[in-house]
C-alpha atoms as a PDB file:
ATOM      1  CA  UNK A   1       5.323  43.545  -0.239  1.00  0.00           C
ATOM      2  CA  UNK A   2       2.978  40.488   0.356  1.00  0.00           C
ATOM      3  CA  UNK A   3       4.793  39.788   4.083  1.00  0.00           C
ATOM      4  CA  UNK A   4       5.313  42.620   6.436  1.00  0.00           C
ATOM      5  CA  UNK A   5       7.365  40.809   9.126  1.00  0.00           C
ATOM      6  CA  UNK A   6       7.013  44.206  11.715  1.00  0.00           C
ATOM      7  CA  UNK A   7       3.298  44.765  10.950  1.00  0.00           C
ATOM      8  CA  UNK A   8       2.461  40.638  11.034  1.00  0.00           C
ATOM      9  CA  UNK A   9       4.670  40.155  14.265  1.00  0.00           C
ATOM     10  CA  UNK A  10       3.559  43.579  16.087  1.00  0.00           C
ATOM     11  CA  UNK A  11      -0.438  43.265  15.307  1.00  0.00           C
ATOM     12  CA  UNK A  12      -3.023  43.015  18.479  1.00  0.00           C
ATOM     13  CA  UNK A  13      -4.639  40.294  18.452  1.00  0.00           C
ATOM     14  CA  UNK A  14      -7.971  39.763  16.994  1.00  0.00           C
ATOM     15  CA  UNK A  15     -10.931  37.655  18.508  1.00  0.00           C
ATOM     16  CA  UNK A  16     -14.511  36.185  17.221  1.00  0.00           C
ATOM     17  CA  UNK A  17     -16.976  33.910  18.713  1.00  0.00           C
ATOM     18  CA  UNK A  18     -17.428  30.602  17.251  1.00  0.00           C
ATOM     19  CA  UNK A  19     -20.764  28.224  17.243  1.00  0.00           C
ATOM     20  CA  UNK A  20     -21.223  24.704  17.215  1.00  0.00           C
ATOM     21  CA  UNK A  21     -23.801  22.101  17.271  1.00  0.00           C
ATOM     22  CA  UNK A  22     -24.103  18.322  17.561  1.00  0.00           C
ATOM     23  CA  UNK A  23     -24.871  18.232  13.653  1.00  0.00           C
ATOM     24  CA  UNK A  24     -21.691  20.148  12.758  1.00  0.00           C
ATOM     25  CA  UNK A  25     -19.524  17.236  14.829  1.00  0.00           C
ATOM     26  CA  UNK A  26     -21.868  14.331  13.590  1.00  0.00           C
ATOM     27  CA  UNK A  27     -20.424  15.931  10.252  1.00  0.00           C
ATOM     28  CA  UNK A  28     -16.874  16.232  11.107  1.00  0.00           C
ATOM     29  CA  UNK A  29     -16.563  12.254  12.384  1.00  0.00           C
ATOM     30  CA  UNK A  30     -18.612  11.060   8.973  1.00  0.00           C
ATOM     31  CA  UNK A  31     -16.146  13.506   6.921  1.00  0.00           C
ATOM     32  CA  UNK A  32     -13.358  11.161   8.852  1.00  0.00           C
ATOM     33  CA  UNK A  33     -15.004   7.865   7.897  1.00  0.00           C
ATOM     34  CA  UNK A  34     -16.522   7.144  11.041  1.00  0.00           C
ATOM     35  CA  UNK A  35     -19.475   4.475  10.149  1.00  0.00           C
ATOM     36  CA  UNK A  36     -18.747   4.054   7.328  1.00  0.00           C
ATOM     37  CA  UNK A  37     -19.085   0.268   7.951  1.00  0.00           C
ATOM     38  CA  UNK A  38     -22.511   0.967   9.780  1.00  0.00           C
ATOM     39  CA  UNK A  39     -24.162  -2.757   9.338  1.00  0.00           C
ATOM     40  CA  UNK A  40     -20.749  -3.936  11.109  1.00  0.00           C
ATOM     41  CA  UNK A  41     -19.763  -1.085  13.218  1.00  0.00           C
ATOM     42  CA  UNK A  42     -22.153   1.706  12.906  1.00  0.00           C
ATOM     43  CA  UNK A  43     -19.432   3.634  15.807  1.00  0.00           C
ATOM     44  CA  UNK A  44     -22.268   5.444  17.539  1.00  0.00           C
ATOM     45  CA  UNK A  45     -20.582   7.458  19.727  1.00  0.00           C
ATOM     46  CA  UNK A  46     -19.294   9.559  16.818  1.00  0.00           C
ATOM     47  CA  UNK A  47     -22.364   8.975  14.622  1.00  0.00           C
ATOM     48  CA  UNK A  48     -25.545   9.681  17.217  1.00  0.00           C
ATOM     49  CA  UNK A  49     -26.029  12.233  19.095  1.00  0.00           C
ATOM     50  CA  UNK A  50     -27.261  10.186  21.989  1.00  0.00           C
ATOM     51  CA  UNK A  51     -24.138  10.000  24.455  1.00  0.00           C
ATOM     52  CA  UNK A  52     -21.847  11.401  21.346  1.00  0.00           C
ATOM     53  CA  UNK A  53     -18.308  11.927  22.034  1.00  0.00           C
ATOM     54  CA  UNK A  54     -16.293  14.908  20.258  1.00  0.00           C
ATOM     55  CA  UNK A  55     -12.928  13.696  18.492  1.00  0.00           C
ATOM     56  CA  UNK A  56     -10.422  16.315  19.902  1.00  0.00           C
ATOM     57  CA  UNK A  57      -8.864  17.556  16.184  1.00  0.00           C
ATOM     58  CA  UNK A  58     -12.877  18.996  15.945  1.00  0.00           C
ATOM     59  CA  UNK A  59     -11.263  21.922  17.429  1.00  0.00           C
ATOM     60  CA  UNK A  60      -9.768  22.864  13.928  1.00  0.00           C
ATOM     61  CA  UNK A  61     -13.048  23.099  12.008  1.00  0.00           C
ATOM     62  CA  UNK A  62     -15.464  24.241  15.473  1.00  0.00           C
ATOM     63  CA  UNK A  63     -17.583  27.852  14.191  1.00  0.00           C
ATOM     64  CA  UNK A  64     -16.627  26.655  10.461  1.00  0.00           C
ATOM     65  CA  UNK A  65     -19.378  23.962   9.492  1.00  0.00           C
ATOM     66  CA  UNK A  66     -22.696  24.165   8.444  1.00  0.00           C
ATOM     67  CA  UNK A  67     -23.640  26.256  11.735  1.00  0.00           C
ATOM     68  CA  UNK A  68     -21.830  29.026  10.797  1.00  0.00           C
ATOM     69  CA  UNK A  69     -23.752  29.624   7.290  1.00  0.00           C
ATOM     70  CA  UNK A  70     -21.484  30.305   4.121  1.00  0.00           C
ATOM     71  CA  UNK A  71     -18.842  32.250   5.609  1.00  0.00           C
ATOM     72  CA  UNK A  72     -15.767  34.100   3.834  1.00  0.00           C
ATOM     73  CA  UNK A  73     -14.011  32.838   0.913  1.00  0.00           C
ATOM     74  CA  UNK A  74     -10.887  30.265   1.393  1.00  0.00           C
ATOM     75  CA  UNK A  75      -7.603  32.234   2.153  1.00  0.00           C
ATOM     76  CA  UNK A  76      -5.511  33.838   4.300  1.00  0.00           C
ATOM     77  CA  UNK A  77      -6.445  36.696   6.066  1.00  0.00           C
ATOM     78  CA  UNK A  78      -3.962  37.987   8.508  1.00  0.00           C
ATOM     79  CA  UNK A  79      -2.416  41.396   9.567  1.00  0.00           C
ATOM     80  CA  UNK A  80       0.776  42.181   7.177  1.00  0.00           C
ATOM     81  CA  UNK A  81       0.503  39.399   5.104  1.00  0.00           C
ATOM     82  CA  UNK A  82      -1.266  38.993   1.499  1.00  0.00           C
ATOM     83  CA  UNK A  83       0.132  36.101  -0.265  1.00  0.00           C
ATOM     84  CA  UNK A  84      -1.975  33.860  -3.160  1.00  0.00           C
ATOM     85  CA  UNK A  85      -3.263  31.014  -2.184  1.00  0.00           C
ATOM     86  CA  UNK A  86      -1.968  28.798  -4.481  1.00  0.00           C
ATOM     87  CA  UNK A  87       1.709  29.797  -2.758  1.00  0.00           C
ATOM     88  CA  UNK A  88       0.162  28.569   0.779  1.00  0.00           C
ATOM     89  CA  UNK A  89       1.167  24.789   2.133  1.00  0.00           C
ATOM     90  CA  UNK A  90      -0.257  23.844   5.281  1.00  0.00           C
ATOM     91  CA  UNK A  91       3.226  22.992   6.408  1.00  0.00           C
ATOM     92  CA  UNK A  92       2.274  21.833  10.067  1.00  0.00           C
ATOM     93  CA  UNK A  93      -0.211  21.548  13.223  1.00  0.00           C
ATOM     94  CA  UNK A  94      -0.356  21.463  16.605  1.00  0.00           C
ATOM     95  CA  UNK A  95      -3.115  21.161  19.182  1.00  0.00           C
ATOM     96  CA  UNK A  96      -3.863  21.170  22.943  1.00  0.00           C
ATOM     97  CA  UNK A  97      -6.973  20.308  24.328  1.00  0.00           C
ATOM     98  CA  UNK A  98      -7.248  21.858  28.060  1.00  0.00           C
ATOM     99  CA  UNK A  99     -10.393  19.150  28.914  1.00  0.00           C
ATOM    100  CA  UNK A 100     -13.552  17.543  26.432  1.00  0.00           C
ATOM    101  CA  UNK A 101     -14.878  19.753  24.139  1.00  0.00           C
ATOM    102  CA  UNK A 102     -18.421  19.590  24.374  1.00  0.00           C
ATOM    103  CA  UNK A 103     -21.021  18.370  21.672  1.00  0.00           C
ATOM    104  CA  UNK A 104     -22.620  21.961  20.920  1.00  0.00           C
ATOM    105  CA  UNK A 105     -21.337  24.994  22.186  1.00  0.00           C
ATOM    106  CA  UNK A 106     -19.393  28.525  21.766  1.00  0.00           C
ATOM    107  CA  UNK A 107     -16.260  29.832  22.523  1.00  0.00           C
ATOM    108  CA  UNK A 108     -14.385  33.058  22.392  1.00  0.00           C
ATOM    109  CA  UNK A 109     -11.033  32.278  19.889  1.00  0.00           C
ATOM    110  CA  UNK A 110      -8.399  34.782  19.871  1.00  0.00           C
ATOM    111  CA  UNK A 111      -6.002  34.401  16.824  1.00  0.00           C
ATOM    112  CA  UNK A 112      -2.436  35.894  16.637  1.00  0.00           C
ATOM    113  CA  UNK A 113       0.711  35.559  14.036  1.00  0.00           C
ATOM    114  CA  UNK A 114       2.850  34.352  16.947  1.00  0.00           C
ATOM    115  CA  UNK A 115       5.869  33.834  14.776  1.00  0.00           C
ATOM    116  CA  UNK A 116       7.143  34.339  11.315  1.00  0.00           C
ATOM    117  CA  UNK A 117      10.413  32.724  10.183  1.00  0.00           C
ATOM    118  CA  UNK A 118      12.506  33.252   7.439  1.00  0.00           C
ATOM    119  CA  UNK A 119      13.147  29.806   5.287  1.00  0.00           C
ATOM    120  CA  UNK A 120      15.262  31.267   2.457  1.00  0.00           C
ATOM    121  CA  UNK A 121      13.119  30.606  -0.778  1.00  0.00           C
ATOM    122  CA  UNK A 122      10.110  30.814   1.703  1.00  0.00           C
ATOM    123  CA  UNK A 123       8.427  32.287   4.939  1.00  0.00           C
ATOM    124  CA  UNK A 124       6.889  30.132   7.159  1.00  0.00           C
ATOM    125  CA  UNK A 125       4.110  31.796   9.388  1.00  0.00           C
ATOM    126  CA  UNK A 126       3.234  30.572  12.459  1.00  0.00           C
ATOM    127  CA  UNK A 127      -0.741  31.367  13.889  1.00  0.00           C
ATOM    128  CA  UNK A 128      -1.575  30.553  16.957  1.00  0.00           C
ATOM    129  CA  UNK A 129      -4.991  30.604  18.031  1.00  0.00           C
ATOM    130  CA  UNK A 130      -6.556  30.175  21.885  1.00  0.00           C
ATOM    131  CA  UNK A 131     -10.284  29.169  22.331  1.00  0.00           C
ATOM    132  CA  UNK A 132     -12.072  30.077  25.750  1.00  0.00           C
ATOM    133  CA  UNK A 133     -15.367  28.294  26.616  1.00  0.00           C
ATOM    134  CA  UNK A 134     -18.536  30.021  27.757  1.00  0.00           C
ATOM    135  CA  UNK A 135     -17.734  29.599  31.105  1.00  0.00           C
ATOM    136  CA  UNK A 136     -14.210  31.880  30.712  1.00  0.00           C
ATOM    137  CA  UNK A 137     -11.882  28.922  31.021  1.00  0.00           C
ATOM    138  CA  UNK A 138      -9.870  27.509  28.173  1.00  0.00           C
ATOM    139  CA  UNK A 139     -11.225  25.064  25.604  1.00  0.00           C
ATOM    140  CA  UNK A 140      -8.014  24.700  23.329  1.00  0.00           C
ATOM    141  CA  UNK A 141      -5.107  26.178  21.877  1.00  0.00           C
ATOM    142  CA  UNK A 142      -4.104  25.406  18.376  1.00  0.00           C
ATOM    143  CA  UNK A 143      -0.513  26.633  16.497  1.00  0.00           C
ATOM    144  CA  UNK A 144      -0.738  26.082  12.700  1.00  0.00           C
ATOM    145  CA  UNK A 145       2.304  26.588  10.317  1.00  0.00           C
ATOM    146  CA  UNK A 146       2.163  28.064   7.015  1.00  0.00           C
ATOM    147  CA  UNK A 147       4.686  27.249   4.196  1.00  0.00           C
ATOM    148  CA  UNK A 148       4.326  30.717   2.099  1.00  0.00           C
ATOM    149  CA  UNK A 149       6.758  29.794  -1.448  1.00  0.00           C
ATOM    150  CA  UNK A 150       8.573  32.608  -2.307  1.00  0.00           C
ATOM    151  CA  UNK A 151       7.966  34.761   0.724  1.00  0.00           C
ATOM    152  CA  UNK A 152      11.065  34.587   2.390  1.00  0.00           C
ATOM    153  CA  UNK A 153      14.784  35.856   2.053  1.00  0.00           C
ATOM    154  CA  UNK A 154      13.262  39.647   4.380  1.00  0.00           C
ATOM    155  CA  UNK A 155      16.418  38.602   6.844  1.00  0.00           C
ATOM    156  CA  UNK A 156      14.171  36.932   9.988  1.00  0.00           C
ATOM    157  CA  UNK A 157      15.131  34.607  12.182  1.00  0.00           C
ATOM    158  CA  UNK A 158      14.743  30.785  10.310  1.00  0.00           C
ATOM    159  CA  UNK A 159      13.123  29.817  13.596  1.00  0.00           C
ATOM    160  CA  UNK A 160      13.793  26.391  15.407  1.00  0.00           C
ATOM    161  CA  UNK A 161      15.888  23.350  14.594  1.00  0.00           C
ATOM    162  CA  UNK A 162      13.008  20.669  13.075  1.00  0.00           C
ATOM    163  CA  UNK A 163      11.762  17.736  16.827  1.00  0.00           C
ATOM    164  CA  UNK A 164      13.437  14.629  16.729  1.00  0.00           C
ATOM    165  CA  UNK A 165      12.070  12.121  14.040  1.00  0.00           C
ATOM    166  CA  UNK A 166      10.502   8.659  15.060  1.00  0.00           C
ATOM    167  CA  UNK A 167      12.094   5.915  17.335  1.00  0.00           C
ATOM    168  CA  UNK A 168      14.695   3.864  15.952  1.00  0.00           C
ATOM    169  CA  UNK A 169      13.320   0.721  16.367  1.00  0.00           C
ATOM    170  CA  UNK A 170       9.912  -1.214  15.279  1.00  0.00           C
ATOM    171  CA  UNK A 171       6.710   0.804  16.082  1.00  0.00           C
ATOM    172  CA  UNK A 172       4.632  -0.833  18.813  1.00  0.00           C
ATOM    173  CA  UNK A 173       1.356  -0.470  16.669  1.00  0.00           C
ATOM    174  CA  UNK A 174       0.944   0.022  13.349  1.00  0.00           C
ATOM    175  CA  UNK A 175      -3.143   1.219  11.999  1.00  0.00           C
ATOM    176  CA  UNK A 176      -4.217   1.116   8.335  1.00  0.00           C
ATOM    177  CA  UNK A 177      -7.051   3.532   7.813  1.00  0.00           C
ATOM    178  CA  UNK A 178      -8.351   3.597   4.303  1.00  0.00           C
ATOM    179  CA  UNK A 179      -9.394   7.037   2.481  1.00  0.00           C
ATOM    180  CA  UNK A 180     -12.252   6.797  -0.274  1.00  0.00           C
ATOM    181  CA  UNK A 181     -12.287   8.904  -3.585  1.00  0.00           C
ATOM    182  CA  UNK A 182     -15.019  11.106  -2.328  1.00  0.00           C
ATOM    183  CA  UNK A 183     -13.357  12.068   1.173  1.00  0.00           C
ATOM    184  CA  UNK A 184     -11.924  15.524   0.588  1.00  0.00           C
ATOM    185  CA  UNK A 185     -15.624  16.066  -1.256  1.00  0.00           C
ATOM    186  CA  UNK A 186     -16.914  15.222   2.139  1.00  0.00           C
ATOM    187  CA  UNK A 187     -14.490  17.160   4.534  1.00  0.00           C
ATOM    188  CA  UNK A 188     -14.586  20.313   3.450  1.00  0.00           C
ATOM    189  CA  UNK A 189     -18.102  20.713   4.226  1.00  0.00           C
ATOM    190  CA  UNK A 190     -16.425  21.417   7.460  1.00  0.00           C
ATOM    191  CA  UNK A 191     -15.448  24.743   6.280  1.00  0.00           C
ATOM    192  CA  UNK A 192     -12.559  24.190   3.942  1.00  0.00           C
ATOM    193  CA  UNK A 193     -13.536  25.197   0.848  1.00  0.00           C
ATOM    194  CA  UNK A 194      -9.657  25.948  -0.706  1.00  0.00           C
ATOM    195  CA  UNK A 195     -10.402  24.671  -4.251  1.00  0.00           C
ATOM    196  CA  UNK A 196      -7.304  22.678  -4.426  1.00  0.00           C
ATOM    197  CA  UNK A 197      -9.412  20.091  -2.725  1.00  0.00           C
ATOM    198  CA  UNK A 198     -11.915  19.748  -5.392  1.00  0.00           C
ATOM    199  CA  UNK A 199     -11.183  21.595  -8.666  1.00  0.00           C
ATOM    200  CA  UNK A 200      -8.300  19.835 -11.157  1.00  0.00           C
ATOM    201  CA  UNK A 201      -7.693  23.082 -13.172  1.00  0.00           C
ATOM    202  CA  UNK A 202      -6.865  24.639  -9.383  1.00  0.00           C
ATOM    203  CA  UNK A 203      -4.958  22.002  -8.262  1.00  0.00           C
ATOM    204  CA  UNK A 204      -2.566  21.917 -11.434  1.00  0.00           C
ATOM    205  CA  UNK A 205      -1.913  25.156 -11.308  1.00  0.00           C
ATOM    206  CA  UNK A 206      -0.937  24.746  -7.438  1.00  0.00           C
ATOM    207  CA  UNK A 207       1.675  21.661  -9.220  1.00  0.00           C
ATOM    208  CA  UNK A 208      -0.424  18.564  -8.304  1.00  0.00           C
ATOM    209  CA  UNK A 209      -1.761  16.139 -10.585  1.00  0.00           C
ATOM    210  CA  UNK A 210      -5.108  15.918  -9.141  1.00  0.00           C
ATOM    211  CA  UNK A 211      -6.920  17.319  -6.454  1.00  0.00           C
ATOM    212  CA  UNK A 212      -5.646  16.433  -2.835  1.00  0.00           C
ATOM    213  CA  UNK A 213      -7.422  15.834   0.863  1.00  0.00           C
ATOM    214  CA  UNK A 214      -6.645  18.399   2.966  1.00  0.00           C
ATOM    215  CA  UNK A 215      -3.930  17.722   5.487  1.00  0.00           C
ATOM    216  CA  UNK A 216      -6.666  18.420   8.600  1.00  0.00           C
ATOM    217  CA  UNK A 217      -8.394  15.984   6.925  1.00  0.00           C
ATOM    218  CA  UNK A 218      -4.914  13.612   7.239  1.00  0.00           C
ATOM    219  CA  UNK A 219      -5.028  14.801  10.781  1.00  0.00           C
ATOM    220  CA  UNK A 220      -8.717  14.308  11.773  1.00  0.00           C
ATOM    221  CA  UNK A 221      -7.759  10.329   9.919  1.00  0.00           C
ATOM    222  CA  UNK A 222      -4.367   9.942  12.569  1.00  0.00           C
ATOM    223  CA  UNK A 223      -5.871  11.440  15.470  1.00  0.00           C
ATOM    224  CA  UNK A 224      -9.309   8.848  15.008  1.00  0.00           C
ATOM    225  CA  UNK A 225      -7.109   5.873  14.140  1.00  0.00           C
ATOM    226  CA  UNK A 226      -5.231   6.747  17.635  1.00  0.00           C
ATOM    227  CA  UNK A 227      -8.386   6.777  19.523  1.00  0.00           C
ATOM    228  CA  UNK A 228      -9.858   3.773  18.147  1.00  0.00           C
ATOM    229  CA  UNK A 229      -6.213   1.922  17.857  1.00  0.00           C
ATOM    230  CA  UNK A 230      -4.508   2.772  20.928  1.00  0.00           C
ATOM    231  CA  UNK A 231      -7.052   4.345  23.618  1.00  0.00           C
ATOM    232  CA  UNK A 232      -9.558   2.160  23.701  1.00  0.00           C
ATOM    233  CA  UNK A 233     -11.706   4.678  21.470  1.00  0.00           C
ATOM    234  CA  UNK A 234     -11.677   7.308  24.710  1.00  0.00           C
ATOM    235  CA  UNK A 235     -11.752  10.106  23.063  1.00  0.00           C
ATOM    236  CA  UNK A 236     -10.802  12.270  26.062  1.00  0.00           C
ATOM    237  CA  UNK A 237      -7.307  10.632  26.625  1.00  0.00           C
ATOM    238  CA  UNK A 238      -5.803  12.404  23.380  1.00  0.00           C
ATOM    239  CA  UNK A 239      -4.734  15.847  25.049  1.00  0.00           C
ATOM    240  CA  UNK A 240      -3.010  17.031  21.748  1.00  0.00           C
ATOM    241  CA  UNK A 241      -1.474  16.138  18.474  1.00  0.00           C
ATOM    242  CA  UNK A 242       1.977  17.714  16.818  1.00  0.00           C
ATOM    243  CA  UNK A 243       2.936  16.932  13.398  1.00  0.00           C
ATOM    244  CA  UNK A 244       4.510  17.966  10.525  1.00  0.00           C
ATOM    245  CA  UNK A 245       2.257  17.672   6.824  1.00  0.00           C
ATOM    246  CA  UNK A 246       5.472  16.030   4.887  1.00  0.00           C
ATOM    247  CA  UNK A 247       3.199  14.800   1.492  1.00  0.00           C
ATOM    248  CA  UNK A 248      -0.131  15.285   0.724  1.00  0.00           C
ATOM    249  CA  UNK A 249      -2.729  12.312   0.785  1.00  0.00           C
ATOM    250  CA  UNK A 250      -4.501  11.651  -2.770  1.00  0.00           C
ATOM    251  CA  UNK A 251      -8.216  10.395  -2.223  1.00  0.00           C
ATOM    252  CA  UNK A 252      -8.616   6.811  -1.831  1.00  0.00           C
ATOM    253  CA  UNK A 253      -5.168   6.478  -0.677  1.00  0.00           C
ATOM    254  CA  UNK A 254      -4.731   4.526   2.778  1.00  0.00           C
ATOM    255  CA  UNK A 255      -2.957   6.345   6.153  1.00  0.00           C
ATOM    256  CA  UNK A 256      -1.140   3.896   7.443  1.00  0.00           C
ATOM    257  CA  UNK A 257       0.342   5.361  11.562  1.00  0.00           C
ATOM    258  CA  UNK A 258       3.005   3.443  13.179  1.00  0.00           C
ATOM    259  CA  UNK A 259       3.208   4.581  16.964  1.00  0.00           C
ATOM    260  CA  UNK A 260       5.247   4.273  19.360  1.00  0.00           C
ATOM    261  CA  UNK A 261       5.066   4.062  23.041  1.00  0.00           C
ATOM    262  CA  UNK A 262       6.914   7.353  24.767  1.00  0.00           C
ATOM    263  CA  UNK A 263       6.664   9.396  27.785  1.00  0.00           C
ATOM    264  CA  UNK A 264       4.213  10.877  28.310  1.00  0.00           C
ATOM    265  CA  UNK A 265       2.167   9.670  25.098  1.00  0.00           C
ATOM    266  CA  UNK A 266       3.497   8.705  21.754  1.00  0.00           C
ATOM    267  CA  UNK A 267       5.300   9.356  18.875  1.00  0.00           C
ATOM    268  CA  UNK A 268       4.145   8.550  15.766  1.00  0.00           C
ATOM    269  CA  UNK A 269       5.118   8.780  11.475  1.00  0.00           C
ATOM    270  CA  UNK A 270       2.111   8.245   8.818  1.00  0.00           C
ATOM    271  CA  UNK A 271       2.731   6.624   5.485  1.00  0.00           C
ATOM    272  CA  UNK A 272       0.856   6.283   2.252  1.00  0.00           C
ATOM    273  CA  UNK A 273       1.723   2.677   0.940  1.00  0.00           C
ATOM    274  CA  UNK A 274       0.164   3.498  -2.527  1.00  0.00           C
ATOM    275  CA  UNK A 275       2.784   6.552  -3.030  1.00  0.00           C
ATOM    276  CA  UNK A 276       5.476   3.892  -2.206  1.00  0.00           C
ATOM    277  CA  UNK A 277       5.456   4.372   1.664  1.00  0.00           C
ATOM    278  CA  UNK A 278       5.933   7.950   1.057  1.00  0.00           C
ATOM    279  CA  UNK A 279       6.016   9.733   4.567  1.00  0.00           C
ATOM    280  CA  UNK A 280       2.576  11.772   4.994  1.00  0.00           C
ATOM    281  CA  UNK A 281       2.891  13.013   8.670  1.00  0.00           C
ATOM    282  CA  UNK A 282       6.656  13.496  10.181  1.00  0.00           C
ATOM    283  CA  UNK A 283       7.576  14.613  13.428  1.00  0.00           C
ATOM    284  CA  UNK A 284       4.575  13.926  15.269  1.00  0.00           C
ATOM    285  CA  UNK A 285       4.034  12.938  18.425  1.00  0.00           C
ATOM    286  CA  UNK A 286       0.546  12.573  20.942  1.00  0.00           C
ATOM    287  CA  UNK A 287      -0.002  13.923  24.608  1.00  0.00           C
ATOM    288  CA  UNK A 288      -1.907  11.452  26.187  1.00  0.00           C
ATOM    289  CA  UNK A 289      -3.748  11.147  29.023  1.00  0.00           C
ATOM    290  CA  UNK A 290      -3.636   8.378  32.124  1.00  0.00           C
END
């Protein structure tokens, strides 16, 4: 059986230490477009490691990049579960940062399946994964939801009714960020090197018509665009992002985030207007800080 629910759910957790330098987030904010206008807006504090300033959603690709050498093959490596792949959706993410994370650094992150629900037709599995700093205090906590096809119907629990969708009314901001043809090329340097991201063969046999960006990659886009857009490009005021992937980006497609205002930070919905306004990020809302 690909999914044991009592061997996934009962496991001990498991922990690694992660590395980081200044180069691997220099790569991370230039894998998200930042200067890519450099004679206009060259956006050093992303792009020099003078004074540079870490973009929060780093957290998902810290101990991944170039630091950390080749590392294993793409996949799915968790106690219980052994599932293809190409039967994997990145169906969600959620992250809390507990204060900045720094430009280079380590941290201790311990990973756990902290849930695993039972969606019929599918299994969703929920990781969640805690990172401590150096210094024994926490960094970040990430949860990350897997969409498993054809995992479920094993009789679990189909887990929570789905957060309430965007505000009723017109969005108080609304940011256009433009993707290029090369981007998902560029991000998964970061770590990500699922072939559905780069290989058309791969990516038809996972049912898409051409390679796709990764959703962290939609995520890193959102979670920039709110910096720059709405917090006066302080990166330290975005204490955590939840969202839902609804529809995968194609490269050179453009994010488009309406936001709205919302104690105690915002909620927000991303569109692609070239895939007819097709909803790309659902659910989502930001903690932010005063």
């Amino acid at each position: 059986m690909p999914i044991d629910p009592i061997a996934a759910l009962a496991a001990e957790p498991t922990s690694r230490e992660v590395r980081w330098t200044s180069r691997d987030v220099l790569l991370y904010h230039l894998s998200l477009g930042a200067g890519r206008h450099a004679a206009t807006g060259p956006e050093l504090g992303y792009t020099y490691e003078r004074d540079l300033r870490v973009l929060p959603t780093f957290a998902m690709v810290a101990g991944q990049g170039p630091s950390a050498g080749d590392g294993p093959a793409p996949g799915l490596s968790l106690p219980g579960i052994d599932v293809d792949l190409r039967r994997l959706l990145h169906a969600g993410q959620e992250l809390a940062v507990h204060r900045p994370i720094p430009p280079a650094g380590t941290a201790v992150v311990t990973s756990r399946v902290a849930e695993l629900w039972d969606k019929g037709k599918a299994a969703l599995i929920v990781q969640e994964q805690r990172a401590t700093g150096a210094d024994g205090d926490p960094l970040w906590t990430t949860t990350t939801r897997i969409w498993a096809r054809g995992e479920g119907g094993f009789g679990g629990d189909p887990g929570p009714a789905s957060p309430q969708p965007a505000p009723d009314r017109p969005a108080d901001l609304v940011l256009d960020t433009p993707t290029t043809a090369d981007q998902a090329l560029l991000y998964r340097l970061n770590g990500d090197l699922n072939p559905l991201h780069v290989d058309p063969e791969f990516a038809a046999a996972a049912g898409f018509d051409r390679p796709i960006l990764h959703g962290l990659a939609s995520y890193g886009l959102v979670a920039k665009a709110v910096v720059d857009g709405a917090l006066d490009g302080d990166v330290t005021r975005l204490a955590g992002l939840s969202v839902r992937f609804a529809r995968p980006v194609l490269p050179g497609g453009t994010i488009r985030t309406s936001l709205w205002w919302q104690d105690p930070g915002l909620a927000l919905v991303a569109t692609c207007p070239e895939q007819d306004d097709a909803p790309v990020l659902t659910h989502a809302t930001a903690t932010i800080r005063p």
